[in-house]
C-alpha atoms as a PDB file:
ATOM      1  CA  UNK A   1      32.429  34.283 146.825  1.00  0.00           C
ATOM      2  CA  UNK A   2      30.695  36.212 144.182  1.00  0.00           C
ATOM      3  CA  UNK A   3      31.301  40.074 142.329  1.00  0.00           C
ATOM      4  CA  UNK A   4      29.823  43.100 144.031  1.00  0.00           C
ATOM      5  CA  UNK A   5      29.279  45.667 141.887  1.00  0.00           C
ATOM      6  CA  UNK A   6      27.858  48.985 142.970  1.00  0.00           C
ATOM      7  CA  UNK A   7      27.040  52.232 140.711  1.00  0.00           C
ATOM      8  CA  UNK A   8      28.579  55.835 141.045  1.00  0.00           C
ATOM      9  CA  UNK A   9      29.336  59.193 139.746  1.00  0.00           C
ATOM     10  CA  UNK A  10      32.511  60.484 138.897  1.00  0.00           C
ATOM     11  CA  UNK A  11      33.196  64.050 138.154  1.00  0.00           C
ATOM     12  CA  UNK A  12      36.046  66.122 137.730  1.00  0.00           C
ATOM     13  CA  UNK A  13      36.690  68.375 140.340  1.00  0.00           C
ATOM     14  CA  UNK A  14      37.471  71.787 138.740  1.00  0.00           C
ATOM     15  CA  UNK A  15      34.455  71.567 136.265  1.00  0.00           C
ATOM     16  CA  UNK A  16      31.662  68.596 138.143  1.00  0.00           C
ATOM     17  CA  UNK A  17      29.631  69.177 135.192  1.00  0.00           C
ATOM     18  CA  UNK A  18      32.026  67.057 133.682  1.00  0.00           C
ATOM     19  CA  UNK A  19      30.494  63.606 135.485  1.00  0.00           C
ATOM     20  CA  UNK A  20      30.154  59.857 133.805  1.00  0.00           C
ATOM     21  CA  UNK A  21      27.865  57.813 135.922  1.00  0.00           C
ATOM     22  CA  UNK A  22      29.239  53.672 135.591  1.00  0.00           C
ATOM     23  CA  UNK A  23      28.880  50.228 137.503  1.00  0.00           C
ATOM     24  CA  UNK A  24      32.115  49.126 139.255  1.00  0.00           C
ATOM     25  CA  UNK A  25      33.628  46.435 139.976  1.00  0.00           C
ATOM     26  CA  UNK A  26      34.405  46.072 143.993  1.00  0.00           C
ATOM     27  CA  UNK A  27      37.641  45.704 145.148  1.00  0.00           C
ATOM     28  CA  UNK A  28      38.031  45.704 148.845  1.00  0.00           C
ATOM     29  CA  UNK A  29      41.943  44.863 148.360  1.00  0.00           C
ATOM     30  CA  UNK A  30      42.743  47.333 145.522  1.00  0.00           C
ATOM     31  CA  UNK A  31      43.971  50.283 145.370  1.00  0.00           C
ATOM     32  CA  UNK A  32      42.740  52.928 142.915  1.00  0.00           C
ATOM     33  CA  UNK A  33      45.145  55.241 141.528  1.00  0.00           C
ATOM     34  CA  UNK A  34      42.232  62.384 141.658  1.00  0.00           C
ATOM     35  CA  UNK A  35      38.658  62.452 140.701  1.00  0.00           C
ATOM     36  CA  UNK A  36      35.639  63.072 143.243  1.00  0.00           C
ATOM     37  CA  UNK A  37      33.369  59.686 143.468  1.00  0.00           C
ATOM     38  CA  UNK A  38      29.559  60.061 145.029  1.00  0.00           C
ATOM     39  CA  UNK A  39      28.409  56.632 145.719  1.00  0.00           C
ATOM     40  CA  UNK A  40      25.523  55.876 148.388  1.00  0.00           C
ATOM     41  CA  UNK A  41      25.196  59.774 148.862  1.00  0.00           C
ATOM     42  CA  UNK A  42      28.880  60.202 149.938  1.00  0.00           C
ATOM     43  CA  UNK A  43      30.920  62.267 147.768  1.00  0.00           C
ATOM     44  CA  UNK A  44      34.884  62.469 148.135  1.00  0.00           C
ATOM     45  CA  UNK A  45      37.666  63.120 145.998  1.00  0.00           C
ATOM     46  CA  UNK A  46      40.191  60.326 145.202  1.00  0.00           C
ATOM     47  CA  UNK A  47      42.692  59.154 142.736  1.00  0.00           C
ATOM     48  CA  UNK A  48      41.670  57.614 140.058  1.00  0.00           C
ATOM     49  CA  UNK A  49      44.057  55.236 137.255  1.00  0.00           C
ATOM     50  CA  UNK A  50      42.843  55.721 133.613  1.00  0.00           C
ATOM     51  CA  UNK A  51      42.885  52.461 131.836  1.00  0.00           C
ATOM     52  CA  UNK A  52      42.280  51.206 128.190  1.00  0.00           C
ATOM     53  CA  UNK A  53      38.844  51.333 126.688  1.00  0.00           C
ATOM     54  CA  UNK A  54      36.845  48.099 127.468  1.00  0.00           C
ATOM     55  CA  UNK A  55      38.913  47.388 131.070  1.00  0.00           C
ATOM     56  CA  UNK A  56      37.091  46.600 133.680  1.00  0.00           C
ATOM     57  CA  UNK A  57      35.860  49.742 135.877  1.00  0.00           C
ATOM     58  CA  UNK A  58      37.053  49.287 139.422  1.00  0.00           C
ATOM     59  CA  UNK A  59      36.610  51.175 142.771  1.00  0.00           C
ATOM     60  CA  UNK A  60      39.036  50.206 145.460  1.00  0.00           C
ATOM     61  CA  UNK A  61      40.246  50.872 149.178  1.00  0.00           C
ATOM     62  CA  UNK A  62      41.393  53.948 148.793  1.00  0.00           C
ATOM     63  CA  UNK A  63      38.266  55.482 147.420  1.00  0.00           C
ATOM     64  CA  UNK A  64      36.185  53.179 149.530  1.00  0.00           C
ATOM     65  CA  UNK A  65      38.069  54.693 152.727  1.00  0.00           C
ATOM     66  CA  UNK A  66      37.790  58.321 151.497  1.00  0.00           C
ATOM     67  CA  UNK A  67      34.194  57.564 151.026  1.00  0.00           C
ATOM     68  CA  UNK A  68      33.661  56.463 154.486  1.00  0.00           C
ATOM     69  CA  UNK A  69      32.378  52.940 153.331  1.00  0.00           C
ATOM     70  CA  UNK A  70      33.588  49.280 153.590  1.00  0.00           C
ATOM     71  CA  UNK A  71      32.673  46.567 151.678  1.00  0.00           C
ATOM     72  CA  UNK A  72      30.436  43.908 153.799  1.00  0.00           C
ATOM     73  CA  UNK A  73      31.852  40.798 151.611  1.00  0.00           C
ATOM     74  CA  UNK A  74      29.328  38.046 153.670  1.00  0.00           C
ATOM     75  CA  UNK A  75      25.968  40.267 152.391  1.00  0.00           C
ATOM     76  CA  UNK A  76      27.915  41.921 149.536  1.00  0.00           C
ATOM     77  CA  UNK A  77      26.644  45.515 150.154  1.00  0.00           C
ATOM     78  CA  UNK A  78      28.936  48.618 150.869  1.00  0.00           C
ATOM     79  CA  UNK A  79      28.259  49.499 154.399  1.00  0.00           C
ATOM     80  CA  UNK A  80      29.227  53.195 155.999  1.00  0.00           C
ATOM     81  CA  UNK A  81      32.642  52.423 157.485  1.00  0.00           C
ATOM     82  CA  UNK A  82      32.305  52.696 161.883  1.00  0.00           C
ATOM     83  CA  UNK A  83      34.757  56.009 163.059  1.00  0.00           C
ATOM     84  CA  UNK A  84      37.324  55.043 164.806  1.00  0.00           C
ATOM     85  CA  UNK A  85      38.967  56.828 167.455  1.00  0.00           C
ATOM     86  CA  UNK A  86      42.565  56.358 168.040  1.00  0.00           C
END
């Protein structure tokens, strides 16, 4: 299996002027751990863990599933996530 990467936007809530634009890493099995993310013209808000400079930038399930996306890991490509109903 290879890396997908995909690129966002993330911008602080109370001011979204304040927005960084970076290439993360995929991570269909991570959690990421409040920041509002627009990737593949969905914008949510969703926690977000600060790291170190240089460590690796990372979007996981949580942000994935507040973004109404999953990650197709055959193709590689974030696909919009199907509604359920329960």
């Amino acid at each position: 299996m290879g890396l997908t990467h995909a690129k966002a936007t993330v911008a602080n809530p109370a001011n979204p002027r304040r927005a960084a634009r970076f290439t993360f890493l995929v991570d269909s099995g991570a959690g990421s751990g409040m920041r509002s993310y627009s990737l593949k013209r969905s914008v949510a808000p969703s926690p977000v863990i600060f790291g170190e400079r240089g460590d690796s930038v990372l979007v996981g399930t949580v942000s994935l599933e507040a973004l109404r996306l999953m990650l197709d890991a055959i193709k590689r490509v974030l696909r919009p996530l199907p509604m359920v109903l329960g």
